[in-house]
Structures are given as structure tokens and as C-alpha cells.
C-alpha atoms as a PDB file:
ATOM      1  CA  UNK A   1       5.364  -9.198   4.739  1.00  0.00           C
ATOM      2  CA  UNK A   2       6.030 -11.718   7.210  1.00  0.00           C
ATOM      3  CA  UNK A   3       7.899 -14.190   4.593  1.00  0.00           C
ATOM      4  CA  UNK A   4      10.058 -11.668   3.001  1.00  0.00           C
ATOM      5  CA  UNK A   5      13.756 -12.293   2.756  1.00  0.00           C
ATOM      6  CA  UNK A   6      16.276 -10.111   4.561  1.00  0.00           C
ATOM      7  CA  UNK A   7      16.994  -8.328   1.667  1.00  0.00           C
ATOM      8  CA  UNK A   8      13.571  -7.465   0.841  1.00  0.00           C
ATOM      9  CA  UNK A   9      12.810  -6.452   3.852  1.00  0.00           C
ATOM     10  CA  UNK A  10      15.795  -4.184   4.307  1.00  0.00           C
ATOM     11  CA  UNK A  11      14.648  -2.423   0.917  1.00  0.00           C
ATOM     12  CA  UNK A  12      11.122  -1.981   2.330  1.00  0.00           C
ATOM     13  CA  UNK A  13      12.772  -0.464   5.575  1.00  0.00           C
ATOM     14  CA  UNK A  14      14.527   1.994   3.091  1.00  0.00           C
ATOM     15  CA  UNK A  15      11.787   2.646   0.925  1.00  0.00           C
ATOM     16  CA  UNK A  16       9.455   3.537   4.223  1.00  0.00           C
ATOM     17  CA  UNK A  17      12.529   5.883   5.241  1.00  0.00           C
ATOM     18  CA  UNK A  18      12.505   7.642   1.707  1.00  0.00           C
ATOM     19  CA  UNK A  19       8.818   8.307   1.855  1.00  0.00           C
ATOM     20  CA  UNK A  20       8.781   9.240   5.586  1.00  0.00           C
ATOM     21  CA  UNK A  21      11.815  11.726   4.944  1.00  0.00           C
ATOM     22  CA  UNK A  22      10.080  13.467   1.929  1.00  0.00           C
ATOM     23  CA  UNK A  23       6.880  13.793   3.623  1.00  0.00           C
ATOM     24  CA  UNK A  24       8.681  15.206   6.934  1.00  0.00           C
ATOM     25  CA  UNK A  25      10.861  17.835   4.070  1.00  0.00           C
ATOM     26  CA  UNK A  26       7.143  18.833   2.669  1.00  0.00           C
ATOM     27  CA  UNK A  27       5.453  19.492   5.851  1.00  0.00           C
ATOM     28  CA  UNK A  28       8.274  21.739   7.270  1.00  0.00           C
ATOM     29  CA  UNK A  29       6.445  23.894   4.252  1.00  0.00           C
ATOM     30  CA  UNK A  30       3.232  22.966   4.547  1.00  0.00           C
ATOM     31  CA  UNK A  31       2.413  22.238   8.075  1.00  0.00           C
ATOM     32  CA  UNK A  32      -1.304  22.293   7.773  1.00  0.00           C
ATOM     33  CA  UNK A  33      -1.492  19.835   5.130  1.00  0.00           C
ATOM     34  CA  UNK A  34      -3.680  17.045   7.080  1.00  0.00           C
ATOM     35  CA  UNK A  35      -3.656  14.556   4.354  1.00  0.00           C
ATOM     36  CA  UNK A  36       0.088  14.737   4.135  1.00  0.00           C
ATOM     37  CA  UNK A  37       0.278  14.727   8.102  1.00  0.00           C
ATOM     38  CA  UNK A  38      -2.102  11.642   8.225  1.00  0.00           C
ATOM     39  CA  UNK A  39       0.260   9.787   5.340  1.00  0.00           C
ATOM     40  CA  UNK A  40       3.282  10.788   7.256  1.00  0.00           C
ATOM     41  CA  UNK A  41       2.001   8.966  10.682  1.00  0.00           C
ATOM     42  CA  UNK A  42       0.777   5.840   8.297  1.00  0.00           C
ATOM     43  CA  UNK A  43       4.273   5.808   6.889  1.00  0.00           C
ATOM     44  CA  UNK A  44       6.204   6.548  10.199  1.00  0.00           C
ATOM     45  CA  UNK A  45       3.511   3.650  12.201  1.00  0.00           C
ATOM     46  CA  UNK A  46       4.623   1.173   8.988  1.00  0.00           C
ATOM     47  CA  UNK A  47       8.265   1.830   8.945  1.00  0.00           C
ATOM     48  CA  UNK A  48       8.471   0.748  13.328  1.00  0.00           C
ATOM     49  CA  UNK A  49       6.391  -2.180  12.199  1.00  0.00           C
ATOM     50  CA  UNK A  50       8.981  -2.907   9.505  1.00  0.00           C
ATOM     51  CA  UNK A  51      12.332  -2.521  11.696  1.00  0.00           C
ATOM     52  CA  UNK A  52      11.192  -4.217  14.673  1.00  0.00           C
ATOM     53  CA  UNK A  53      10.340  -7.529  12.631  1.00  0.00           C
ATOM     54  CA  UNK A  54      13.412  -7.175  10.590  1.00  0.00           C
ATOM     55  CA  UNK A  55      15.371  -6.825  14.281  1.00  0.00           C
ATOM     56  CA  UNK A  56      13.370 -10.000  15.664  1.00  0.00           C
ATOM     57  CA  UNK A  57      14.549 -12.127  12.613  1.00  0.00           C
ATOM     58  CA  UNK A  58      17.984 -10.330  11.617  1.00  0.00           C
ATOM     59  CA  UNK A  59      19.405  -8.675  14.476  1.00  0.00           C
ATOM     60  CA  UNK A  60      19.817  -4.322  15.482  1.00  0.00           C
ATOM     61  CA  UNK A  61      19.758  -1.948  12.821  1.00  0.00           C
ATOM     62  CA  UNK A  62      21.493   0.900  14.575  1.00  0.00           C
ATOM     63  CA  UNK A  63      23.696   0.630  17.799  1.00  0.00           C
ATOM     64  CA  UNK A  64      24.331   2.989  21.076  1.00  0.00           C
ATOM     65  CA  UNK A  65      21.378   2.563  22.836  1.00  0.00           C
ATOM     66  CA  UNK A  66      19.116   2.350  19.628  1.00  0.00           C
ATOM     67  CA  UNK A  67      18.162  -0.991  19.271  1.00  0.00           C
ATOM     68  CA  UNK A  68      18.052  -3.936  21.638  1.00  0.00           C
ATOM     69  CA  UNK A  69      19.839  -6.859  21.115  1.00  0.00           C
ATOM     70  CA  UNK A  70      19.078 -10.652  21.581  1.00  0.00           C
ATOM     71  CA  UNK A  71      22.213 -12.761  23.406  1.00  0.00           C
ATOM     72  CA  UNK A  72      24.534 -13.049  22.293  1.00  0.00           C
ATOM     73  CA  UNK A  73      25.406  -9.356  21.083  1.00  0.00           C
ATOM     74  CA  UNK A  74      24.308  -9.249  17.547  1.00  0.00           C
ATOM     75  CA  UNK A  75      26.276  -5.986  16.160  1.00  0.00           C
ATOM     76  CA  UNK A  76      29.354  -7.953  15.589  1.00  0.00           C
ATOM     77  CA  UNK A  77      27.347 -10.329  13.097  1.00  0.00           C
ATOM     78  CA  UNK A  78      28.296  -9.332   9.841  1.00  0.00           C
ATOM     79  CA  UNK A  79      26.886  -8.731   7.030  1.00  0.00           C
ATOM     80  CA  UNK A  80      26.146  -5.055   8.072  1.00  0.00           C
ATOM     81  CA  UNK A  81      22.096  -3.978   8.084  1.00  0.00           C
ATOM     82  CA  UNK A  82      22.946  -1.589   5.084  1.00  0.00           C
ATOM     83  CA  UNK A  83      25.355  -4.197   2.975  1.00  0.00           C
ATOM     84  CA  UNK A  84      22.446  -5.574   0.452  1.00  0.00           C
ATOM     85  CA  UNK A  85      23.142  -8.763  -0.852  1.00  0.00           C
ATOM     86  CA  UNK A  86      21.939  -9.339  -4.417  1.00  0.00           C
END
């Protein structure tokens, strides 16, 4: 994972998010479900993993507080985290 392109990486980021949000939807039902819990905490430990190295090479994700920044001040840098280039 460590040589994927910015774009790549952002659509791993996304794809970690989907799965994490489903899983989090399912256990609000099923909140005894270990095997869903224990795929949940993989997901959510992957996705970190995912945004901090995309932050170290590309720059914040989300602003206010979320996400440090390296100097100088990287939210002005365009293109925007969420504007894919194809």
C-alpha cells in the first residue's frame, strides 16, 4: 500500500469508510455479533492506518482541528481530498 497513487489511495480511504459505516449500521442491530464487532475494529484500525499515510504524503483530509498540518498550511492546496482525478 505504500506505493499507491493519491488516487488509489483516496478510493481505499473511501472503500474502508463504506465498510466501517455498514458494519457500525449492522451492529446498532446486532450488538452482540463478535465476529462483526472484531471486523469492525480491523476495518476502523485499517482505515487510521490508511488516512494518516495518505495525510503524510498528500496533506489533511478534514479541517477544524481534525487533522494536523505540515508548514506551510496545506488546506489551501487544491485539488480537494474528495476531487478524484481520473
Amino acid at each position: 500500500m505504500e506505493k499507491m497513487c493519491k488516487n488509489d489511495l483516496m478510493r481505499k480511504i473511501q472503500e474502508y469508510e463504506f465498510t466501517a459505516l455498514e458494519l457500525n449500521l449492522y451492529l446498532d442491530t446486532h450488538p452482540d455479533n463478535v465476529e462483526a464487532l472484531m471486523e469492525y475494529n480491523r476495518c476502523a484500525n485499517e482505515l487510521a492506518q490508511l488516512k494518516t499515510m495518505y495525510e503524510m504524503k498528500h496533506g489533511p483530509l478534514l479541517n477544524f482541528g481534525f487533522s494536523p498540518s505540515q508548514y506551510p498550511w496545506k488546506w489551501v492546496d487544491e485539488p480537494w481530498p474528495w476531487e478524484l482525478q481520473e
